[in-house]
Protein backbone atom coordinates (compact mmCIF):
# COMPACT_ATOMS: atom_id res chain seq x y z
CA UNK A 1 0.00 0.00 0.00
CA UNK A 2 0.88 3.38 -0.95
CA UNK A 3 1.58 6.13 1.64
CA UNK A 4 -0.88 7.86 0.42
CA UNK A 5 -3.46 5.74 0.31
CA UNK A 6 -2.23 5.16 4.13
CA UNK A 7 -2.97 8.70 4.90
CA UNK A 8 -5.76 8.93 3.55
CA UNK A 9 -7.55 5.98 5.48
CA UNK A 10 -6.06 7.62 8.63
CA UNK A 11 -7.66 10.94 8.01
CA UNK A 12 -11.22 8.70 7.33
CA UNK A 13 -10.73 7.08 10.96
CA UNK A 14 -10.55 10.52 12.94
CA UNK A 15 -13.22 11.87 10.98
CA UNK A 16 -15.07 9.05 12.27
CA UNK A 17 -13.94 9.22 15.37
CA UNK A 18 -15.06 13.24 15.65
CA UNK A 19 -18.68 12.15 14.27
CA UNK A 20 -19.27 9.25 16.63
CA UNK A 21 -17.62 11.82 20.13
CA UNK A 22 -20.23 13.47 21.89
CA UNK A 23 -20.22 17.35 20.85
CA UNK A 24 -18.69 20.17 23.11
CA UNK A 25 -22.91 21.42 23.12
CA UNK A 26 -24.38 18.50 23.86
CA UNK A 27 -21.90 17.85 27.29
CA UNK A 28 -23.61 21.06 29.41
CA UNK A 29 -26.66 19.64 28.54
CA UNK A 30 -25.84 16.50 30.24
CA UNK A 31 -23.96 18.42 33.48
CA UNK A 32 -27.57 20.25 33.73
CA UNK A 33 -29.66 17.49 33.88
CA UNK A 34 -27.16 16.07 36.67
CA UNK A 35 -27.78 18.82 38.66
CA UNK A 36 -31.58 18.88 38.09
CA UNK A 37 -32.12 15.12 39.61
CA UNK A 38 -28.83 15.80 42.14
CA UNK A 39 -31.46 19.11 43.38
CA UNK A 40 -34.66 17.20 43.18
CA UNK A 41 -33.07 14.50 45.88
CA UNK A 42 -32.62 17.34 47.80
CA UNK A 43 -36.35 18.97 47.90
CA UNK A 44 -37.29 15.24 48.28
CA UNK A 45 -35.10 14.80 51.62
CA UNK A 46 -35.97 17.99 52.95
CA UNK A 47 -39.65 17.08 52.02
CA UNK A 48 -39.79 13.85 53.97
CA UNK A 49 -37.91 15.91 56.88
CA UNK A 50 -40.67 18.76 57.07
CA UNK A 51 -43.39 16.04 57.03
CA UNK A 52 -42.02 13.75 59.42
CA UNK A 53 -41.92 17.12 61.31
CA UNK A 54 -44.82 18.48 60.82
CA UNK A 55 -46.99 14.81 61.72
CA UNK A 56 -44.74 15.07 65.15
CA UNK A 57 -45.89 18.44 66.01
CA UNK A 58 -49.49 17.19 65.00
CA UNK A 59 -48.41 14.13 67.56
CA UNK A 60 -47.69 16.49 70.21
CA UNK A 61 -51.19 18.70 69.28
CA UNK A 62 -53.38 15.84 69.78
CA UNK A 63 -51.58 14.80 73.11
CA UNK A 64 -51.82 18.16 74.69
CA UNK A 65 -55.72 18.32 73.38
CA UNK A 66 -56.22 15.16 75.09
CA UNK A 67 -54.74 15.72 78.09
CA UNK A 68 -56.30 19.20 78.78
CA UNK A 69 -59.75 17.53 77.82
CA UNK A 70 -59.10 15.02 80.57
CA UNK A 71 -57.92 17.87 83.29
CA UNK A 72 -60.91 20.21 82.04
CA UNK A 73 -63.05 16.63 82.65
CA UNK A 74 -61.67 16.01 86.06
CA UNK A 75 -61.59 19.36 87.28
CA UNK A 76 -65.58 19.90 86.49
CA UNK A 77 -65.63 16.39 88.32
CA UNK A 78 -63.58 17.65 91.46
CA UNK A 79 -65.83 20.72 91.91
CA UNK A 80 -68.90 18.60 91.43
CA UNK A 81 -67.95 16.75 94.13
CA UNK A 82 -66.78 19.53 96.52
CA UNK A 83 -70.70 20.98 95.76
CA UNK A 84 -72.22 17.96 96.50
CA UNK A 85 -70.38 17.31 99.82
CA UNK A 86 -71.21 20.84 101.04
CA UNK A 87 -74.39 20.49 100.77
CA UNK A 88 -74.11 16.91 102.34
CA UNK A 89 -72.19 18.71 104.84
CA UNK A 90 -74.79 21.57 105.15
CA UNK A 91 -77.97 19.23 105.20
CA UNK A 92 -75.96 17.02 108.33
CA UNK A 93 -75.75 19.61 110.26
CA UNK A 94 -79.24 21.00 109.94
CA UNK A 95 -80.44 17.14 110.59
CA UNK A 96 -78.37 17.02 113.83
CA UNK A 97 -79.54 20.49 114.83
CA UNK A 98 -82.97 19.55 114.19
CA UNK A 99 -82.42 15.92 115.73
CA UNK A 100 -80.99 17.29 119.28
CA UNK A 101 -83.63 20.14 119.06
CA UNK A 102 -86.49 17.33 118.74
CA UNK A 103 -84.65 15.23 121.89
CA UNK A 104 -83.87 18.18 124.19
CA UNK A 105 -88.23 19.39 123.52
CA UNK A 106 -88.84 15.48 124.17
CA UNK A 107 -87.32 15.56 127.40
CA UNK A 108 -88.62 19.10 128.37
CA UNK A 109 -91.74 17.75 127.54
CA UNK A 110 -91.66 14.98 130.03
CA UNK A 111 -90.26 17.08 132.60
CA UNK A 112 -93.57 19.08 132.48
CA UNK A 113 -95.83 16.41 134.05
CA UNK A 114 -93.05 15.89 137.23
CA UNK A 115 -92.47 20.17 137.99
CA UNK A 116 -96.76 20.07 138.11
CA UNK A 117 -96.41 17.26 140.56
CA UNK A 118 -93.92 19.32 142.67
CA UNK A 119 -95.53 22.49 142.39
CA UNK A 120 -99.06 20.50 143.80
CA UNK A 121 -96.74 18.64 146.56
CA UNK A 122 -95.10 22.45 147.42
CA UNK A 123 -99.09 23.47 147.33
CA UNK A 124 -100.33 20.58 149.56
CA UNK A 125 -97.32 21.10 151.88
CA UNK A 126 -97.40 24.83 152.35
CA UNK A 127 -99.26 24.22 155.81
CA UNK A 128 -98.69 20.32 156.88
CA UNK A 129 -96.93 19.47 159.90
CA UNK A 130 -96.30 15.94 159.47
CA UNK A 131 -92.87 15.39 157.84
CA UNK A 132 -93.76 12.34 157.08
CA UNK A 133 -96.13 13.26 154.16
CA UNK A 134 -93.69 15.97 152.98
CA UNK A 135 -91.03 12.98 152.52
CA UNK A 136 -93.94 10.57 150.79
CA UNK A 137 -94.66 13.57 148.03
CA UNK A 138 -90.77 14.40 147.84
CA UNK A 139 -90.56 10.65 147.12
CA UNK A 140 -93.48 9.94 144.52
CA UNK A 141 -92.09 12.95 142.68
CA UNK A 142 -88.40 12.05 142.78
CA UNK A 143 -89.49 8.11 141.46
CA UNK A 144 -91.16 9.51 138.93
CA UNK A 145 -88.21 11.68 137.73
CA UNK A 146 -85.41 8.55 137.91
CA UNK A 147 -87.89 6.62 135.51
CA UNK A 148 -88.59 9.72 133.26
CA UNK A 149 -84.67 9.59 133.39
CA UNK A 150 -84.23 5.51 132.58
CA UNK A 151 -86.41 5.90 130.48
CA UNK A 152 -84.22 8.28 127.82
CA UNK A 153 -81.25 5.95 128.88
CA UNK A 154 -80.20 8.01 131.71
CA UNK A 155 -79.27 5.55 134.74
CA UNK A 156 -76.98 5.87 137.82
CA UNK A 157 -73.37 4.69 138.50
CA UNK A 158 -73.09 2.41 141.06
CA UNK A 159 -70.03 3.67 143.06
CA UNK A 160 -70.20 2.90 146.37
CA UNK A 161 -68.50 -0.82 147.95
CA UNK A 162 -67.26 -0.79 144.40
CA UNK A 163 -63.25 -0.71 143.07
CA UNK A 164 -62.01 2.75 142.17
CA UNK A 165 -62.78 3.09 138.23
CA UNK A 166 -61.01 6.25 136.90
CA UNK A 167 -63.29 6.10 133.83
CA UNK A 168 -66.66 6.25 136.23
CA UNK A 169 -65.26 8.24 139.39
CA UNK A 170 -63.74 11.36 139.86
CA UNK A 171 -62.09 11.06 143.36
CA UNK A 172 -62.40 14.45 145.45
CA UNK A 173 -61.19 12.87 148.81
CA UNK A 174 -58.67 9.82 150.31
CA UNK A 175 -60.49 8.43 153.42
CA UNK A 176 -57.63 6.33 156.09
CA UNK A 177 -59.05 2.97 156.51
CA UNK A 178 -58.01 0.00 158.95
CA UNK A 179 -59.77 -2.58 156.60
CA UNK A 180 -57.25 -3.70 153.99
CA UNK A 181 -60.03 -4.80 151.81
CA UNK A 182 -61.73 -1.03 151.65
CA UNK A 183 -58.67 -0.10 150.20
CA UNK A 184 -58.87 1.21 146.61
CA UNK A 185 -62.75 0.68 147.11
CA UNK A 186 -65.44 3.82 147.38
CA UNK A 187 -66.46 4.46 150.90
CA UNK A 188 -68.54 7.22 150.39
CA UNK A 189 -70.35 8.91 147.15
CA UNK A 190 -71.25 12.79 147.90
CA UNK A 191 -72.53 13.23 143.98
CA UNK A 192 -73.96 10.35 142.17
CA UNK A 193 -72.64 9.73 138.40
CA UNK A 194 -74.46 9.24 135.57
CA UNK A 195 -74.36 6.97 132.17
CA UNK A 196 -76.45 7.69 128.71
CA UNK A 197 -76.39 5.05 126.14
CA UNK A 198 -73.29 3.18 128.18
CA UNK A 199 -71.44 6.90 127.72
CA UNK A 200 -70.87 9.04 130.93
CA UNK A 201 -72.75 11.61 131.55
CA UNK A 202 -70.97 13.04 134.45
CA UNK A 203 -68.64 11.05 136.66
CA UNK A 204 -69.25 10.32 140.41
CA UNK A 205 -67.53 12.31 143.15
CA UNK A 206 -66.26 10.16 145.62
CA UNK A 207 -63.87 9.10 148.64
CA UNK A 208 -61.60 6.40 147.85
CA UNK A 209 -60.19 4.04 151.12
CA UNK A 210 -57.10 4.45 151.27
């Protein structure tokens, strides 16, 4: 082969070559559309981020909405209940007033029928001379006033002959006694006791051997 013919196939090659070589236009094209899809990752990521945000915040909305539902809920609830214990509160009292009102005009009541028995005793004894008759009425009226008593649960303590009881005697005096089984007992009882309901009423003053 002639060097010509040589050349010339050389020079058809590069020519080739140059047609088949992207072109120096067609290259920014390319760098373009790189940076288009590298840019729509981006918005994509920060997308997702400002979602993922914005459904936590919406989290945190509903939580807060719930909970102050439930305090609004249990706060109506607490006051309810402070109203409704007043007035529990308010209608006791007025039932006990009422209730000890009612007992104390019971027993006034029944204390009526024993001062007209004194006052016709004081009446019938203004001019007797026979103590004797005096002491009957005195009696009569004060039997009639221990059952009156009894019978709204009002009974006498038992004191004396009977052991020292702290709980049923109030001691006022120490009597010296030669008997060492009077000792700690109740010799004498100056003011009677009394129990309502098994509950003193007012302790016994006594003298204790001693």
């Amino acid at each position: 082969m002639s060097k010509n013919k040589r050349n010339k196939q050389n020079m058809s090659a590069d020519h080739d070559k140059k047609e088949n070589r992207p072109s120096d236009v067609e290259q920014p094209e390319i760098m373009d559309d790189l940076q288009q899809a590298d840019g729509q990752e981006i918005s994509e990521e920060a997308n997702a981020e400002l979602n993922a945000e914005l459904t936590e915040v919406e989290i945190l909305q509903k939580k807060y909405d719930e909970t102050a539902a439930a305090l609004e809920k249990e706060k109506n609830e607490y006051l309810f209940l402070m109203a409704e214990f007043d007035n529990f509160r308010k209608r006791n009292v007025k039932e006990r007033g009422e209730l000890i009102k009612n007992a104390s005009e019971s027993v006034m009541k029944q204390l009526l029928p024993i001062v007209d028995d004194m006052e016709r005793g004081l009446e019938a004894t203004k001019d007797a001379e026979d103590p004797n008759a005096i002491r009957e009425g005195m009696q009569l009226i004060y039997n009639k006033l221990v059952k009156m008593l009894e019978h709204n649960g009002v009974k006498a303590i038992e004191s004396t002959g009977a052991d020292f009881n702290p709980e049923l005697h109030d001691a006022i005096a120490m009597v010296p006694v030669d008997d060492e089984s009077l000792k700690g007992k109740v010799i004498d009882t100056p003011t009677k006791g009394y129990m309502i309901n098994d509950k003193v009423l007012r302790h016994a003053k006594v003298a204790v051997g001693q």
